[in-house]
Protein backbone atom coordinates (compact mmCIF):
# COMPACT_ATOMS: atom_id res chain seq x y z
CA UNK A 1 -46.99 12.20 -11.50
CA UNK A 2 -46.47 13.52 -7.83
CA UNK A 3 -45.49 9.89 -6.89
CA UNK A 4 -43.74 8.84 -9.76
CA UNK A 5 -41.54 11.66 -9.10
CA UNK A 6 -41.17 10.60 -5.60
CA UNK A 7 -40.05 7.50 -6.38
CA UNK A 8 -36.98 8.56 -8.76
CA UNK A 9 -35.57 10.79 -6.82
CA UNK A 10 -34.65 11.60 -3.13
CA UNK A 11 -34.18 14.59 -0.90
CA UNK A 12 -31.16 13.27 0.40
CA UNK A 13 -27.52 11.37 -0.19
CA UNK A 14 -27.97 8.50 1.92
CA UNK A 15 -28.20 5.22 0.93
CA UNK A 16 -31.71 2.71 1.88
CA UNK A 17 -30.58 -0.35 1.89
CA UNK A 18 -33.15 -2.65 0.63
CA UNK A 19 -33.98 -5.88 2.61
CA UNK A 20 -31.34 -8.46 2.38
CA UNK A 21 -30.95 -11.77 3.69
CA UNK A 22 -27.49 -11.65 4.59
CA UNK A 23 -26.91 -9.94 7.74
CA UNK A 24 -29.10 -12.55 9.35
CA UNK A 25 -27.43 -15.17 7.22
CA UNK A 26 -24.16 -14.34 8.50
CA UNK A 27 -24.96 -13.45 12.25
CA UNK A 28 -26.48 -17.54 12.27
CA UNK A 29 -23.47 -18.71 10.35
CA UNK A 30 -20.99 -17.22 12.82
CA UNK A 31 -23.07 -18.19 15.66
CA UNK A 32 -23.26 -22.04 14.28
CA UNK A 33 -19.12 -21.30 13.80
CA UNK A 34 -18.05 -20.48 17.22
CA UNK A 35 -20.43 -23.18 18.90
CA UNK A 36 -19.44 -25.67 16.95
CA UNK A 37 -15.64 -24.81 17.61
CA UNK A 38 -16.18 -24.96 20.84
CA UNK A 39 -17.96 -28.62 20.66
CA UNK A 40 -15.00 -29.53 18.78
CA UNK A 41 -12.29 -28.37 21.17
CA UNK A 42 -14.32 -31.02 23.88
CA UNK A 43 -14.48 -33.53 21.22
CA UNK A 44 -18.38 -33.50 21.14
CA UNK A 45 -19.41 -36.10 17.93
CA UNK A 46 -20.03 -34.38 14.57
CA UNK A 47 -18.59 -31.37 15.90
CA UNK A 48 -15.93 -31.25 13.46
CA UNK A 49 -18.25 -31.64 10.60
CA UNK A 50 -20.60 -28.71 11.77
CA UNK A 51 -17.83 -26.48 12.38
CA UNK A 52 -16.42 -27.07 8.71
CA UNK A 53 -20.01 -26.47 6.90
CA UNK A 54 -20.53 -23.28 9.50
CA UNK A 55 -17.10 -21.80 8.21
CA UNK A 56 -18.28 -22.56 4.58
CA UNK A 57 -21.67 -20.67 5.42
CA UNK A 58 -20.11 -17.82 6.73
CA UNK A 59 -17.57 -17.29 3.30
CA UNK A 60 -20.48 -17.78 1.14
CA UNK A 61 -22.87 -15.42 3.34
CA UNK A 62 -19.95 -12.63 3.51
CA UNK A 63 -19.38 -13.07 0.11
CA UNK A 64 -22.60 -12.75 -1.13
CA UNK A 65 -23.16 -9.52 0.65
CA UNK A 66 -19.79 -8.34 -0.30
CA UNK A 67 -21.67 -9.15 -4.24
CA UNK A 68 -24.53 -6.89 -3.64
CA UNK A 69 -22.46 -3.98 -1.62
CA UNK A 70 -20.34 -4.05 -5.21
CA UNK A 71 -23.40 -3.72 -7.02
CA UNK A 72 -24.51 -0.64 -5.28
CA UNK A 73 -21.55 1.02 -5.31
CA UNK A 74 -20.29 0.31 -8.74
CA UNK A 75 -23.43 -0.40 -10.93
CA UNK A 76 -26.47 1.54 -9.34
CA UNK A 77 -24.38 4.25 -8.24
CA UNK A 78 -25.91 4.23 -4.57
CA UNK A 79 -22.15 5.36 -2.73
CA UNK A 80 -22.84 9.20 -2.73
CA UNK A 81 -20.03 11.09 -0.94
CA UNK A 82 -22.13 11.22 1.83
CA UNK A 83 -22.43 7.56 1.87
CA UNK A 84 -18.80 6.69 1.37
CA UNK A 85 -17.70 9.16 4.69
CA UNK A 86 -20.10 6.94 6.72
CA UNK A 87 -18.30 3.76 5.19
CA UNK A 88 -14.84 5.05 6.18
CA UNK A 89 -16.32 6.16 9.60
CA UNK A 90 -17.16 1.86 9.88
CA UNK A 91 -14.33 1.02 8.11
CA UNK A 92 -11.96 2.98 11.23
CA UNK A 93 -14.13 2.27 13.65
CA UNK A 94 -13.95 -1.91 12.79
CA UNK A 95 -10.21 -0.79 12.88
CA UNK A 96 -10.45 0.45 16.03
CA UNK A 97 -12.28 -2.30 17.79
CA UNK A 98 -9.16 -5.11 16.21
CA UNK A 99 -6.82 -2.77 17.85
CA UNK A 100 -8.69 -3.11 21.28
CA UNK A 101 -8.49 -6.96 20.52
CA UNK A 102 -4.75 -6.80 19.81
CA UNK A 103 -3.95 -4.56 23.04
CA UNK A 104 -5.74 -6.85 25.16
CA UNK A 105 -3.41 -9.92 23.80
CA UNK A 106 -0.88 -7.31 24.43
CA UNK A 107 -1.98 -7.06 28.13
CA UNK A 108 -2.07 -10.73 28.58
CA UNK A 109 1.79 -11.08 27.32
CA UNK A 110 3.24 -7.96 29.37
CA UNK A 111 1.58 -8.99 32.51
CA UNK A 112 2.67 -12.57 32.14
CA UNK A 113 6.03 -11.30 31.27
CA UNK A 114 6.65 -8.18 33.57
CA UNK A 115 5.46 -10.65 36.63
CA UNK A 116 6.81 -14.18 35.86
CA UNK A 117 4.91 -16.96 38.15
CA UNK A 118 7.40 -19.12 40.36
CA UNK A 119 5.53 -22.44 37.87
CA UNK A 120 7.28 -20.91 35.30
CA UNK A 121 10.87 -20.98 37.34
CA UNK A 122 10.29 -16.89 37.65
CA UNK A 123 11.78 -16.42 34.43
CA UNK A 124 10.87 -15.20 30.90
CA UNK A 125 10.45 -16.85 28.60
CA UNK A 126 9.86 -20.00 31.04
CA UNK A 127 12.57 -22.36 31.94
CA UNK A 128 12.55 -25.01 29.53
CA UNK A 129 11.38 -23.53 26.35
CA UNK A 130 13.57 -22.30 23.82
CA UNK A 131 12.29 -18.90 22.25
CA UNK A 132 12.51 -18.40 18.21
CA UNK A 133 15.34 -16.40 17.11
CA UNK A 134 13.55 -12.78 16.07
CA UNK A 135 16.56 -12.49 13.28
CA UNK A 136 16.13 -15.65 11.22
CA UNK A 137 12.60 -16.38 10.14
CA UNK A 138 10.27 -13.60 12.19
CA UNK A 139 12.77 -10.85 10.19
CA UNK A 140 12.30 -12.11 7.21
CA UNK A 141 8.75 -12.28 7.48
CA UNK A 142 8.77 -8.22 9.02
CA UNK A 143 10.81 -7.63 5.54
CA UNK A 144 8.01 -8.79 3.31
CA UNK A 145 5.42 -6.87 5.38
CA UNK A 146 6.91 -3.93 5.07
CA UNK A 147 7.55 -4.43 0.98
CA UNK A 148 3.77 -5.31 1.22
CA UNK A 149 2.71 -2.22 2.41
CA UNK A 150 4.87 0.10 0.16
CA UNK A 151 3.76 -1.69 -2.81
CA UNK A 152 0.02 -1.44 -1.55
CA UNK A 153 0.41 2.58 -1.08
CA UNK A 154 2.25 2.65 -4.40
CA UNK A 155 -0.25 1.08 -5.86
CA UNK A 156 -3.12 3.50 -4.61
CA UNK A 157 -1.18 6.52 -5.86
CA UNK A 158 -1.38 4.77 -8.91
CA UNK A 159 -4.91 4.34 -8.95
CA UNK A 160 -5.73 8.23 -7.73
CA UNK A 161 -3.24 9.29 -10.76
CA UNK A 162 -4.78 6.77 -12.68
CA UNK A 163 -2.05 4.43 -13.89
CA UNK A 164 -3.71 1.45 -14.27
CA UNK A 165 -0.40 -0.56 -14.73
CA UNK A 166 1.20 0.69 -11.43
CA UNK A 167 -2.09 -0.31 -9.91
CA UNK A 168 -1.94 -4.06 -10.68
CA UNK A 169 1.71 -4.20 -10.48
CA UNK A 170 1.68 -2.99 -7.03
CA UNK A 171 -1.63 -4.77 -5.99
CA UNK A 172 0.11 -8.14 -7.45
CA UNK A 173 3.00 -7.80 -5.67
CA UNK A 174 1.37 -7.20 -2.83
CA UNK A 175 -0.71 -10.29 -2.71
CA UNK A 176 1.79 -12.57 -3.47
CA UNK A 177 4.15 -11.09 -0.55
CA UNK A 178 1.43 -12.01 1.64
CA UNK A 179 0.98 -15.46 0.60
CA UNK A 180 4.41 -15.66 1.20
CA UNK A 181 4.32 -14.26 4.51
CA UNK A 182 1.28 -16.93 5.47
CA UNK A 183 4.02 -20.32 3.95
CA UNK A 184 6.82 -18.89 6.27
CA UNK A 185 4.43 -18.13 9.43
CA UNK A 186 3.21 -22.08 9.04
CA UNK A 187 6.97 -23.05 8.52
CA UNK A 188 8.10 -20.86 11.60
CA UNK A 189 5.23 -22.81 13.48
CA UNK A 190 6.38 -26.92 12.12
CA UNK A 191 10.11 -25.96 13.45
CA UNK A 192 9.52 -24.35 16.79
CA UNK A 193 10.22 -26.19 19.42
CA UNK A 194 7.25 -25.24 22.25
CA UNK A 195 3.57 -25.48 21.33
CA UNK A 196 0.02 -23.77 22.39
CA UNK A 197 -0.03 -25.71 25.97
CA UNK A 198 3.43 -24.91 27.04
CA UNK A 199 2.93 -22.57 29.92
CA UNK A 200 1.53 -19.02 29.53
CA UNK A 201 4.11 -18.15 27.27
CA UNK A 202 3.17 -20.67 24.35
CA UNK A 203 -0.74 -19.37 24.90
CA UNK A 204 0.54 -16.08 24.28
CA UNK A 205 3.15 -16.10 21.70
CA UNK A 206 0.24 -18.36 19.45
CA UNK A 207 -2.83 -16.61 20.07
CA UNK A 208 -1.10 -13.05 19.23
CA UNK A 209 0.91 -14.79 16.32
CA UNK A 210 -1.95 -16.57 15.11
CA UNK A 211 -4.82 -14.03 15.23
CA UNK A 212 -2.20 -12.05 13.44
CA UNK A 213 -2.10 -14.63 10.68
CA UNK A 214 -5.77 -14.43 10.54
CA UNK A 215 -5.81 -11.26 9.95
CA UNK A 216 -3.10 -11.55 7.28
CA UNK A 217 -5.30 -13.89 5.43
CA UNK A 218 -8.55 -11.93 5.49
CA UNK A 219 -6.44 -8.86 4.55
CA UNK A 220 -4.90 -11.03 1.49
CA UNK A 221 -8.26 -11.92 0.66
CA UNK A 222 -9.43 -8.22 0.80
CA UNK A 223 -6.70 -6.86 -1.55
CA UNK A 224 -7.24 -10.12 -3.82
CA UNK A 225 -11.07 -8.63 -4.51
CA UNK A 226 -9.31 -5.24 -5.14
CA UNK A 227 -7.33 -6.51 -7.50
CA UNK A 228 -10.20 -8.61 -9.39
CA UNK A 229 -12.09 -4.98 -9.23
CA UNK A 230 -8.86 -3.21 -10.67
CA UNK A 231 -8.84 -5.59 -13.57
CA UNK A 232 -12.93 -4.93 -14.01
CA UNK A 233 -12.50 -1.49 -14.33
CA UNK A 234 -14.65 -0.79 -11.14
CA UNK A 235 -12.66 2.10 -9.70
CA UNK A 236 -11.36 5.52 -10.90
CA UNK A 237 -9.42 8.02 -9.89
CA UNK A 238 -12.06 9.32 -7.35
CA UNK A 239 -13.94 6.60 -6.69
CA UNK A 240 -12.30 3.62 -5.04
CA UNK A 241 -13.54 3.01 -1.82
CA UNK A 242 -13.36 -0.67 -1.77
CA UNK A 243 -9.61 -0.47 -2.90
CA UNK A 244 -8.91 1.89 0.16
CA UNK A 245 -10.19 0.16 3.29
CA UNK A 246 -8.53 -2.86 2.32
CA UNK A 247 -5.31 -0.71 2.01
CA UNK A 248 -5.93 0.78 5.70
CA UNK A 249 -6.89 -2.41 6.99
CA UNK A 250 -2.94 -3.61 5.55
CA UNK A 251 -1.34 -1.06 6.86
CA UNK A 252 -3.06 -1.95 10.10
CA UNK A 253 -2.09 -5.51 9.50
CA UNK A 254 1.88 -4.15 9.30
CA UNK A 255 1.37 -1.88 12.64
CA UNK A 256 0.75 -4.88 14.84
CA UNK A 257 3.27 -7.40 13.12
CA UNK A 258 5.56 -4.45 13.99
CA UNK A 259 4.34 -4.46 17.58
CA UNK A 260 4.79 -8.35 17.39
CA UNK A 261 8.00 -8.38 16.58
CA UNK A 262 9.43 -6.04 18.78
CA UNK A 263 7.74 -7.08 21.72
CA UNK A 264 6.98 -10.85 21.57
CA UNK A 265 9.63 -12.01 19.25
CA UNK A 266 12.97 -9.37 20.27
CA UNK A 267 11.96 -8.30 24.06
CA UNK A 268 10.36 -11.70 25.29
CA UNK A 269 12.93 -13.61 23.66
């Protein structure tokens, strides 16, 4: 009886995670993704190919374990409070670490800028590349973030007042400003006139821009699953963690677009 007793209940909040394959699944997947990127860039054979069924294995890995994290929050009822503050905690603190990322990109572009090199004809942007006007398509693109991410915090109030309607109105809108954000950012890209290999100012004006995009389309992809869980009935009013770090990661998303724009687009235009 002692251990029966044992075995239903705990003496604590926290969660044991039972053994998983994932975590391995995805650590081998993302190792197999950036080696095989790499073998591409040199134009090793069946690089390509590898790199392509790596990416696949990572989104089915993640996804999986994104599955089973659902499950133990929504259906076994495993996300104590106790459990959910340590989530946020990771949640900011993954947060933190893609803002380190972003300042050093940052970095890269002020000390490039601030400093021109005489190769570049000591000017910025470099002599012989025409910058992208920050009030045509880059404003246009800072409008529909920052509709995103009013609609995405309306759309939380919603769900802590409980108006489920408001909820997947603002959640919907939200997605599909971001897809729309993603068409312009590839159209901005077809019509500019310098690439990825002109100078330091192409290296830096893509890799911020880009990694930004990236993180747009995870971010889509976050508040897509939010919105699938909205329509499942998998949060309530008190109980909607899922729903919230996509919404921080967003707003995030908006801060450094912000950043972006001001700096890359306006000032090193």
């Amino acid at each position: 009886m002692t251990n029966l007793v044992r075995s239903n209940f705990q003496a604590h909040p926290f969660h044991l995670v039972s053994p998983s394959p994932w975590p391995i699944l995805t650590c081998v997947s993302l190792l197999s993704l950036t080696t095989s990127g790499v073998l591409t860039m040199h134009g090793f054979s069946f690089g390509q190919d590898i790199f392509f069924i790596a990416l696949l294995s990572v989104i089915g890995s993640a996804s999986f374990w994104f599955r089973d994290i659902i499950s133990e929050g929504t259906y076994l009822g495993n996300h104590t409070l106790a459990v959910q503050r340590g989530l946020n905690m990771g949640v900011a603190l993954f947060i933190v670490s893609e803002a380190l990322f972003f300042l050093a990109i940052f970095w890269t572009f002020f000390h490039s800028a601030l400093s021109p090199a005489v190769e570049m004809g000591a000017q910025w942007p470099p002599k012989g590349i025409d910058s992208i006007n920050p009030f045509e398509l880059p404003l246009l693109n800072t409008i529909l973030l920052l509709a995103s991410g009013f609609l995405v915090t309306y759309a939380h109030h919603s769900v802590i007042q409980g108006k489920r309607s408001g909820a997947l109105y603002g959640i919907t809108f939200t997605v599909v400003l971001a897809l729309a954000f993603t068409v312009l950012q590839g159209v901005e890209y077809t019509v500019s006139s310098f690439t990825l290999s002109d100078s330091t100012f192409g290296s830096c004006f893509y890799f911020g821009t880009g990694f930004h995009g990236l993180h747009v389309i995870i971010g889509t992809a976050f508040i897509a699953v939010g919105l699938w869980r909205v329509l499942a009935y998998h949060f309530t009013e008190n109980h909607h963690l899922g729903l919230e770090s996509s919404i921080l990661y967003w707003h995030f998303v908006d801060i450094v677009w912000l950043f972006l724009f001001i700096s890359v687009y306006y000032w090193g235009s």
